[in-house]
C-alpha atoms as a PDB file:
ATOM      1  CA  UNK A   1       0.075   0.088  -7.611  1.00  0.00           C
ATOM      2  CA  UNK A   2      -3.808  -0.466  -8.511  1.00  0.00           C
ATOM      3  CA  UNK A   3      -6.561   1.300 -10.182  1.00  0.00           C
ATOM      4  CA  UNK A   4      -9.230   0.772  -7.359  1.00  0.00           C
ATOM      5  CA  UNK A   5     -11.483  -0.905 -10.450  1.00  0.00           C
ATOM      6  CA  UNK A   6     -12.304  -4.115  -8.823  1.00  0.00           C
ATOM      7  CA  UNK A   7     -11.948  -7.002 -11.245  1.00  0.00           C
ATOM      8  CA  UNK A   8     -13.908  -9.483  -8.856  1.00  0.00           C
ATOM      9  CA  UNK A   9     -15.231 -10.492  -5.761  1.00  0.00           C
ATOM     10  CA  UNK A  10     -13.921 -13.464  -4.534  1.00  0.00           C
ATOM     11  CA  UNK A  11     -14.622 -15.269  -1.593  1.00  0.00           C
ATOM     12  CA  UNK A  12     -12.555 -16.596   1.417  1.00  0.00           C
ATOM     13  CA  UNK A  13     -12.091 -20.432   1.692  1.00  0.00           C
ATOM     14  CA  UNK A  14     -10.176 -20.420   4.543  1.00  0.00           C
ATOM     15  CA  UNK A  15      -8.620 -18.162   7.212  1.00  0.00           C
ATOM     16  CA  UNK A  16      -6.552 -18.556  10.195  1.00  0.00           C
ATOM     17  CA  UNK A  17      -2.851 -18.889  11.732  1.00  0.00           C
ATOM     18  CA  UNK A  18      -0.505 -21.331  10.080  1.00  0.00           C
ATOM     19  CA  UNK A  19       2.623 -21.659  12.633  1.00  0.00           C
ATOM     20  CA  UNK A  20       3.250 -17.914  13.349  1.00  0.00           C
ATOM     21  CA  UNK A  21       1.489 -16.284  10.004  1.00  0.00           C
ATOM     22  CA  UNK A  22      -1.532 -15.774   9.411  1.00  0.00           C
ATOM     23  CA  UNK A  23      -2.815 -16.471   5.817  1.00  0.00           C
ATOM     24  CA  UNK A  24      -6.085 -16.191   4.012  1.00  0.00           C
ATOM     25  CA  UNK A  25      -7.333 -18.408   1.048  1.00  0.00           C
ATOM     26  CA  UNK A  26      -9.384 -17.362  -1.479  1.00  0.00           C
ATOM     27  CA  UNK A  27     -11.254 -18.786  -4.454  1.00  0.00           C
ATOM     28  CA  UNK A  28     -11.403 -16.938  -7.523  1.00  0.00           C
ATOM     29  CA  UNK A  29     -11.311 -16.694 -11.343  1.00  0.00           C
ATOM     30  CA  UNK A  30     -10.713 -13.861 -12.894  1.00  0.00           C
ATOM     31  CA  UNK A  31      -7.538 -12.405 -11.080  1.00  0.00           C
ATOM     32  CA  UNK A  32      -5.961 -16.322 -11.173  1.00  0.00           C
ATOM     33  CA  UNK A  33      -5.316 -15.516 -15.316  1.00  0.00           C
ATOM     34  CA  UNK A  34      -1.721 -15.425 -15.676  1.00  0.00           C
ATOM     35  CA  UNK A  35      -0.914 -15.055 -11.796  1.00  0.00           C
ATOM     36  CA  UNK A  36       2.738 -16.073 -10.645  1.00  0.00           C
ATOM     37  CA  UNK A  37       4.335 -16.545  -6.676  1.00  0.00           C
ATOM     38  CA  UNK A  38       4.928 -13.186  -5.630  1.00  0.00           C
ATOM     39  CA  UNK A  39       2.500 -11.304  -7.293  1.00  0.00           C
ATOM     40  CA  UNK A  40       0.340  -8.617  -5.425  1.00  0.00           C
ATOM     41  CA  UNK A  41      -2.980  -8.986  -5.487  1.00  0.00           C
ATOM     42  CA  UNK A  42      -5.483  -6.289  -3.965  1.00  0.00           C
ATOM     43  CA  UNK A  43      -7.758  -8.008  -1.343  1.00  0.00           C
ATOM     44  CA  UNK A  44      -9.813  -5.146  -0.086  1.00  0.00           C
ATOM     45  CA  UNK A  45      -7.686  -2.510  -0.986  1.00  0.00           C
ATOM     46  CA  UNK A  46      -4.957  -4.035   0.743  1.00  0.00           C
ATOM     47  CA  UNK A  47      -1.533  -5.018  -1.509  1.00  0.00           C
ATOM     48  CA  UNK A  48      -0.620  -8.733  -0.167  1.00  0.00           C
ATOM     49  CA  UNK A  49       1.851 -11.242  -2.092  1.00  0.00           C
ATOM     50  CA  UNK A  50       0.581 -14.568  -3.093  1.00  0.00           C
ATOM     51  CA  UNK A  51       2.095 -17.410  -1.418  1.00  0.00           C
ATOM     52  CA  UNK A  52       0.245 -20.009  -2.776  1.00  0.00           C
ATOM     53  CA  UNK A  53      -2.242 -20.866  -6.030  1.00  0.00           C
ATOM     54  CA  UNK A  54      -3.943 -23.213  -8.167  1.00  0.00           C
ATOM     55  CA  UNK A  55      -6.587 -23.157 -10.895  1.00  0.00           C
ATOM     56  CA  UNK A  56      -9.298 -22.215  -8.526  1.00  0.00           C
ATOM     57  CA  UNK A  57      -8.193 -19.903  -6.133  1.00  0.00           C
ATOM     58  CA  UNK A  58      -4.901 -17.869  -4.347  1.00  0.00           C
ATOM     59  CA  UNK A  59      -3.248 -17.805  -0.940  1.00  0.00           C
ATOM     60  CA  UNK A  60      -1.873 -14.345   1.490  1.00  0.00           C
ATOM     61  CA  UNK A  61       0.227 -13.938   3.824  1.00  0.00           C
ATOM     62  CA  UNK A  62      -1.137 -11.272   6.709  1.00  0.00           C
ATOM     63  CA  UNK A  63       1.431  -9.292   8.320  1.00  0.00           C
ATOM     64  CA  UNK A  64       0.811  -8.437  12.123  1.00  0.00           C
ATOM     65  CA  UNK A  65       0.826  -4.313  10.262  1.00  0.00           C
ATOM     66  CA  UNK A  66      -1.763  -5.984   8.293  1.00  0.00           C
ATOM     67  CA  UNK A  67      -4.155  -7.689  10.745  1.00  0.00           C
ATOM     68  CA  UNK A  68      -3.849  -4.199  12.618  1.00  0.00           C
ATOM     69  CA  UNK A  69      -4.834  -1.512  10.623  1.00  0.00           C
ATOM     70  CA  UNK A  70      -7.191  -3.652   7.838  1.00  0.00           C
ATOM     71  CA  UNK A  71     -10.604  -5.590   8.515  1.00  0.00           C
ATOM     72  CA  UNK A  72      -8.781  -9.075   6.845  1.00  0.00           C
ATOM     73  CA  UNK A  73      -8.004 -10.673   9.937  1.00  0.00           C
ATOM     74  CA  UNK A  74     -12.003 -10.429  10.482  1.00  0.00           C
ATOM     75  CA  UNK A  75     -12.808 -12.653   7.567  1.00  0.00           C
ATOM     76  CA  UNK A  76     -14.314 -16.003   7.715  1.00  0.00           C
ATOM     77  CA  UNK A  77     -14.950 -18.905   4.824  1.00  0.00           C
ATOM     78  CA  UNK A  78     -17.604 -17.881   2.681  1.00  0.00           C
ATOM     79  CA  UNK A  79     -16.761 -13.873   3.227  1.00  0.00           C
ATOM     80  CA  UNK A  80     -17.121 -11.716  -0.127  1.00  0.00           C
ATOM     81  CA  UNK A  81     -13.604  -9.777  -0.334  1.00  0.00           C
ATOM     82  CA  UNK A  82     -12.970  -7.310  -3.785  1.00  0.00           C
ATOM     83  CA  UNK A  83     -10.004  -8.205  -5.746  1.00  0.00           C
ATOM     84  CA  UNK A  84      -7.932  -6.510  -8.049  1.00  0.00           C
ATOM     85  CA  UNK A  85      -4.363  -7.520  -9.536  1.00  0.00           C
ATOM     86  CA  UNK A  86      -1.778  -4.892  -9.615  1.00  0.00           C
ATOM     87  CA  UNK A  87      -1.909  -2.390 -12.663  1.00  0.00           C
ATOM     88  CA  UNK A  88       0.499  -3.054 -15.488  1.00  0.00           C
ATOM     89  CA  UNK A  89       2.297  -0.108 -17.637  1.00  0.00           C
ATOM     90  CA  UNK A  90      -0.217  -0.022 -20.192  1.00  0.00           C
ATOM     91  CA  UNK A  91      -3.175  -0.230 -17.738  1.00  0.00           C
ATOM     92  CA  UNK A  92      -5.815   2.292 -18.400  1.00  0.00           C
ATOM     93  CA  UNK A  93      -5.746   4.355 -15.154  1.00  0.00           C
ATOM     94  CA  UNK A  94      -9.680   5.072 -14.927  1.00  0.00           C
ATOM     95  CA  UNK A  95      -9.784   5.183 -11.094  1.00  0.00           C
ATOM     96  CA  UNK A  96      -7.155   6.804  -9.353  1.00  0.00           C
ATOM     97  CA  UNK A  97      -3.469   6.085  -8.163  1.00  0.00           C
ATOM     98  CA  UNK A  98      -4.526   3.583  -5.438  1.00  0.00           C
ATOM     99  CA  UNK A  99      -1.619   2.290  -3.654  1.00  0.00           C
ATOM    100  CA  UNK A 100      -2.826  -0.531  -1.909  1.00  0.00           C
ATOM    101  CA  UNK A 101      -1.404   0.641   1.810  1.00  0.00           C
ATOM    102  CA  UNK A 102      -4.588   0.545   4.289  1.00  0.00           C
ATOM    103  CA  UNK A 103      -4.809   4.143   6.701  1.00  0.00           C
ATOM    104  CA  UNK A 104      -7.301   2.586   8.902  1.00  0.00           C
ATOM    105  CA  UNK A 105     -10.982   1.366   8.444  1.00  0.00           C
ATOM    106  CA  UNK A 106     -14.654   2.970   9.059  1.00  0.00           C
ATOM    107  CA  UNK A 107     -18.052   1.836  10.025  1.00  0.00           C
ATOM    108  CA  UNK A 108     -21.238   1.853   7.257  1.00  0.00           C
ATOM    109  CA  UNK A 109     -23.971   4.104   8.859  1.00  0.00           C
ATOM    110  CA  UNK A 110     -26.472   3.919   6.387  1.00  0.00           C
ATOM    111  CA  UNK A 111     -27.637   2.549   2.683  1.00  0.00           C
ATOM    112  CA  UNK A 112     -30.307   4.997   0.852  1.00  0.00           C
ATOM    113  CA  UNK A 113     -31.705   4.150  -2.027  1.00  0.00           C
ATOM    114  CA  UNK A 114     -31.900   7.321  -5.197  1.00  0.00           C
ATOM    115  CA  UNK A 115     -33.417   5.942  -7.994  1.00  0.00           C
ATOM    116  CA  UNK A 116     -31.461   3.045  -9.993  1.00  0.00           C
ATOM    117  CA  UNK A 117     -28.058   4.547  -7.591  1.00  0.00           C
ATOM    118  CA  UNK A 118     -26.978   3.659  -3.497  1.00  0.00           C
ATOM    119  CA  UNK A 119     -26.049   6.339  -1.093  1.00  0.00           C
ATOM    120  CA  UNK A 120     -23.817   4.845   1.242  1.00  0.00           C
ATOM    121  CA  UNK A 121     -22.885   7.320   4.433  1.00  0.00           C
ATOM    122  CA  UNK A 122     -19.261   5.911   6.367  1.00  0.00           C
ATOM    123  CA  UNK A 123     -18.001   7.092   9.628  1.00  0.00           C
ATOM    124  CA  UNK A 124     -14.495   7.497   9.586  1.00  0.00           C
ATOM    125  CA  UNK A 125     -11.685   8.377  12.599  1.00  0.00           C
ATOM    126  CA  UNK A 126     -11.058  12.327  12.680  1.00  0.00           C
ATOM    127  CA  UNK A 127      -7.571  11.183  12.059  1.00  0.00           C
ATOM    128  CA  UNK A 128      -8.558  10.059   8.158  1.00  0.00           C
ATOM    129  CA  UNK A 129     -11.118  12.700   7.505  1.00  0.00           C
ATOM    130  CA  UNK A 130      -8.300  15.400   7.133  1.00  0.00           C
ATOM    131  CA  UNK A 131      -7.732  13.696   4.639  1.00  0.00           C
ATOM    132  CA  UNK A 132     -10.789  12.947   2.856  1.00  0.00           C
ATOM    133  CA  UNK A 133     -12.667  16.229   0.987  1.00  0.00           C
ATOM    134  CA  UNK A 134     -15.409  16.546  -1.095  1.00  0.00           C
ATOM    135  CA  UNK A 135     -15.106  15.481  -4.848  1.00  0.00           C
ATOM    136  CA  UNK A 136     -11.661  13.502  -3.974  1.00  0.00           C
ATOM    137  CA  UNK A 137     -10.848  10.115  -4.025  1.00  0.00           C
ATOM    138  CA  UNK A 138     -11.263   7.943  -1.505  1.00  0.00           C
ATOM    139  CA  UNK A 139     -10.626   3.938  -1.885  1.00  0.00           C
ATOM    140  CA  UNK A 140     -12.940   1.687  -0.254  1.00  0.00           C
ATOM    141  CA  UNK A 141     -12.346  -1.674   0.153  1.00  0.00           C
ATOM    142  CA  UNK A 142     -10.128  -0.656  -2.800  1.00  0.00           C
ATOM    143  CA  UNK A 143     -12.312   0.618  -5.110  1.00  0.00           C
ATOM    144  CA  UNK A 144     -11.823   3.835  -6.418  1.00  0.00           C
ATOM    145  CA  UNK A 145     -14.760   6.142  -5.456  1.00  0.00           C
ATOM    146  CA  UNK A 146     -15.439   9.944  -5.161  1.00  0.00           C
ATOM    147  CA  UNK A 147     -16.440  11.585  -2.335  1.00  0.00           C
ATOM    148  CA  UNK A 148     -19.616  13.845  -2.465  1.00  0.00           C
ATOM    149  CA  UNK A 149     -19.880  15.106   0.893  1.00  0.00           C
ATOM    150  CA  UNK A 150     -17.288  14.824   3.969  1.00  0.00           C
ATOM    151  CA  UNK A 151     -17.989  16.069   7.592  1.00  0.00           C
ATOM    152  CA  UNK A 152     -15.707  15.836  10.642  1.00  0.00           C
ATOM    153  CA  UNK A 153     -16.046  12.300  11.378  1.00  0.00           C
ATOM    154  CA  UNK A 154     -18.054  10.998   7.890  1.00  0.00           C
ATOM    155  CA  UNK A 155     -18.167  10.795   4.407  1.00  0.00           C
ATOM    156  CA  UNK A 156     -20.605   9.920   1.681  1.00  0.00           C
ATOM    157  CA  UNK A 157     -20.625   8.397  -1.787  1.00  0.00           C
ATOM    158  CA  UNK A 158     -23.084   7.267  -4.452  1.00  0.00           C
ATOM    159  CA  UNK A 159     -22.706   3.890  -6.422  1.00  0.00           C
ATOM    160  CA  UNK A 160     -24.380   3.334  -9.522  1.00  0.00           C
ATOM    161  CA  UNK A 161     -26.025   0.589 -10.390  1.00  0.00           C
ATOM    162  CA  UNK A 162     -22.968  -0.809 -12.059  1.00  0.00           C
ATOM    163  CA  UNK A 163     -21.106  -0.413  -9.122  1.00  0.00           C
ATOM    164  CA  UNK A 164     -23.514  -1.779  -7.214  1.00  0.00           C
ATOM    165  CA  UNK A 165     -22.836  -4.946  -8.833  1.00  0.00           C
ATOM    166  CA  UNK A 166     -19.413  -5.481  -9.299  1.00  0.00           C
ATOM    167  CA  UNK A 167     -18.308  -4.483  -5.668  1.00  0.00           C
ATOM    168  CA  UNK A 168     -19.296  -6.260  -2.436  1.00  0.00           C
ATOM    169  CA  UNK A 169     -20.019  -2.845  -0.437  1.00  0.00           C
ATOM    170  CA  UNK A 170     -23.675  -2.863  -0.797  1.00  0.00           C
ATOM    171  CA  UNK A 171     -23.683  -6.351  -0.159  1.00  0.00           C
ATOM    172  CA  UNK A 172     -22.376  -5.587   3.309  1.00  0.00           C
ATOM    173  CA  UNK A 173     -24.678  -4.514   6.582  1.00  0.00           C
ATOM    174  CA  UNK A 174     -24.894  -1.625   8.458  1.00  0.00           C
ATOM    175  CA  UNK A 175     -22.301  -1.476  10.882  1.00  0.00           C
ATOM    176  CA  UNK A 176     -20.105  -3.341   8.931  1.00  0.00           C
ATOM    177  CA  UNK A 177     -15.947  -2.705   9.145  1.00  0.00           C
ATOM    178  CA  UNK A 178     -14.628  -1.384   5.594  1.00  0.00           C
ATOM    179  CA  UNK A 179     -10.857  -0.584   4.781  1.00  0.00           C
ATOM    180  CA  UNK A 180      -9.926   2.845   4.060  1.00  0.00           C
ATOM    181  CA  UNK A 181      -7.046   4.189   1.879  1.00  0.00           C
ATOM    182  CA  UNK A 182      -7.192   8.047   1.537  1.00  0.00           C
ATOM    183  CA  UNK A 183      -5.785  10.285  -1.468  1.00  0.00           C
ATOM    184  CA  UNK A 184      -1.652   9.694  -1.159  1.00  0.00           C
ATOM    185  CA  UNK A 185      -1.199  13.620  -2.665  1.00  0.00           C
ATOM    186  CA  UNK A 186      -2.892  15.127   0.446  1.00  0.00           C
ATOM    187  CA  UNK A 187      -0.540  13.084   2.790  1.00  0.00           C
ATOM    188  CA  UNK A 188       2.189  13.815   0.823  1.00  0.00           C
ATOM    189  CA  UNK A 189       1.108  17.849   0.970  1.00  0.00           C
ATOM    190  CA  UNK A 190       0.825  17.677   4.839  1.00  0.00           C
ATOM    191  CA  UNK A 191       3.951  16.247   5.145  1.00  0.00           C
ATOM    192  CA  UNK A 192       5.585  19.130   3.342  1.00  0.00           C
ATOM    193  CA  UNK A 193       3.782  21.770   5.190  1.00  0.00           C
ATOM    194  CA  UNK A 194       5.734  20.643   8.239  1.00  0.00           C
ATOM    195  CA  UNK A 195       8.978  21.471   7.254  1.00  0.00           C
ATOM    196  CA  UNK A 196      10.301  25.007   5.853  1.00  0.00           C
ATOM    197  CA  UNK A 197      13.302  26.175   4.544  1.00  0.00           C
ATOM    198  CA  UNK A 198      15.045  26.277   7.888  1.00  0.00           C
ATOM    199  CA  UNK A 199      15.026  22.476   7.836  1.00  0.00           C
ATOM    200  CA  UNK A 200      16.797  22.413   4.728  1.00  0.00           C
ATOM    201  CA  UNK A 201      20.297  22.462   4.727  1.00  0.00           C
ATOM    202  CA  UNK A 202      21.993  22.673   1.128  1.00  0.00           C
ATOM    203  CA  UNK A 203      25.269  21.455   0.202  1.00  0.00           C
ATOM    204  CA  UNK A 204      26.519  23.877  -2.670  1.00  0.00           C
ATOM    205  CA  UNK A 205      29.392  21.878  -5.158  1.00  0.00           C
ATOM    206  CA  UNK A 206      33.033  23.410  -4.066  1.00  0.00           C
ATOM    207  CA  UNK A 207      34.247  25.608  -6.667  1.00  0.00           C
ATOM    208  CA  UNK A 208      36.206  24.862  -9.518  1.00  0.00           C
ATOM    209  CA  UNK A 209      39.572  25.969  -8.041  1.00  0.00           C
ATOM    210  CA  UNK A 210      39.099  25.022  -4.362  1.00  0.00           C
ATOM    211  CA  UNK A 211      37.829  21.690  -5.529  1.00  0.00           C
ATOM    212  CA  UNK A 212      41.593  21.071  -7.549  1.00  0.00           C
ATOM    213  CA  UNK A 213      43.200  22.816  -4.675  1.00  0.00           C
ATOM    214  CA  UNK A 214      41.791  19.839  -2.805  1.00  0.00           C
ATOM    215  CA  UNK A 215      42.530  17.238  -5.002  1.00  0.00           C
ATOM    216  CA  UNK A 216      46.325  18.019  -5.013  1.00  0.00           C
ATOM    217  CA  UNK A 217      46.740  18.259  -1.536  1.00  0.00           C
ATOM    218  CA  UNK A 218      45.492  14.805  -1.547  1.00  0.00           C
ATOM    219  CA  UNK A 219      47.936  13.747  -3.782  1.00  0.00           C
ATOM    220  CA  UNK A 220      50.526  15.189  -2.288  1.00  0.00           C
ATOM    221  CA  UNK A 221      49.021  13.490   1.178  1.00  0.00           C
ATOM    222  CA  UNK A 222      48.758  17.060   2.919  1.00  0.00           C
ATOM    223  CA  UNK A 223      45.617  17.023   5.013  1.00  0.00           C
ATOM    224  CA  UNK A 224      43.635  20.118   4.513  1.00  0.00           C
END
């Protein structure tokens, strides 16, 4: 899992298939401290397993899910990405539970400026914005941001001007693709909602004496 507090942006030195894969290089220095093979690493909010590093940089491995439902297979050398490595058990959780599993992406409509902070508006399918209230969590690119206003097919957000530095959104034009992961709870809740307790069917323990009753007749190879 991740926090959605980006510890970097890196930037992609090479993209493209390799035999049947598809694998992304990136140079970076922060998130290399301590890295091993198989760790995950959160390239725009998406959880991928290095393949391949050295003291400057990290390689991916896209999955076909991957190229799909992200904005990765998009990337060319020299592309800002935000990276984070995955959260450890003593990791302050100041963001939210990010998981690192891409829903889908949406489109930047528009940068405003308010004062020293950025107002960023982002379309989003109907499918995601059920999803996506005001005042929850919603990972972009995988950083953990709150929502301040949601309509049927858009969102909005503010970044301060902290924000505005460490992450590569603003950096980013209008039109441009961004990955989406929404709140895991309200996914979770839906998913409950469509089953009652008619879809439940409970398997009581036997009691005490029809349970040795059983056992005997077992023993004594009687089928019952």
């Amino acid at each position: 899992m991740f926090t959605g507090l980006i510890e970097e942006i890196g930037h992609v030195r090479a993209a493209g298939r390799i035999g049947d894969g598809y694998r992304l290089a990136i140079d970076a220095t922060t998130v290399i401290g301590g890295l091993k093979l198989g760790d995950s690493i959160a390239v725009n909010g998406a959880c991928l397993t290095v393949v391949a590093f050295d003291a400057t940089g990290f390689s991916v491995g896209l999955a076909p899910e991957t190229l799909a439902r992200t904005d990765l297979g998009r990337l060319r050398p020299g592309d800002g990405v935000n990276l984070e490595r995955a959260a450890l058990p003593t990791t302050r959780l100041g963001g939210h539970y990010v998981q690192g599993h891409i829903d889908g992406t949406g489109t930047i409509r528009s940068f405003r400026k308010d004062q020293d902070s950025l107002w960023v508006v982002i379309d989003a399918p109907r499918s995601l914005m059920r999803y996506i209230a005001p005042k929850g969590f919603i990972a972009v690119d995988g950083a953990s941001l709150t929502v301040v206003n949601a309509g049927d097919d858009w969102f909005d957000l503010t970044l301060i001007a902290y924000s505005q530095e460490k992450l590569f959104l603003p950096r980013k034009g209008i039109g441009a693709c961004v990955n989406l992961e929404t709140d895991i709870m309200a996914k979770y809740a839906e998913r409950l909602l469509r089953f009652n307790d008619s879809d439940r069917v409970v398997h009581a323990p036997a009691p005490p004496q029809q349970a040795v009753a059983s056992r005997r007749a077992l023993e004594e190879g009687v089928s019952s």
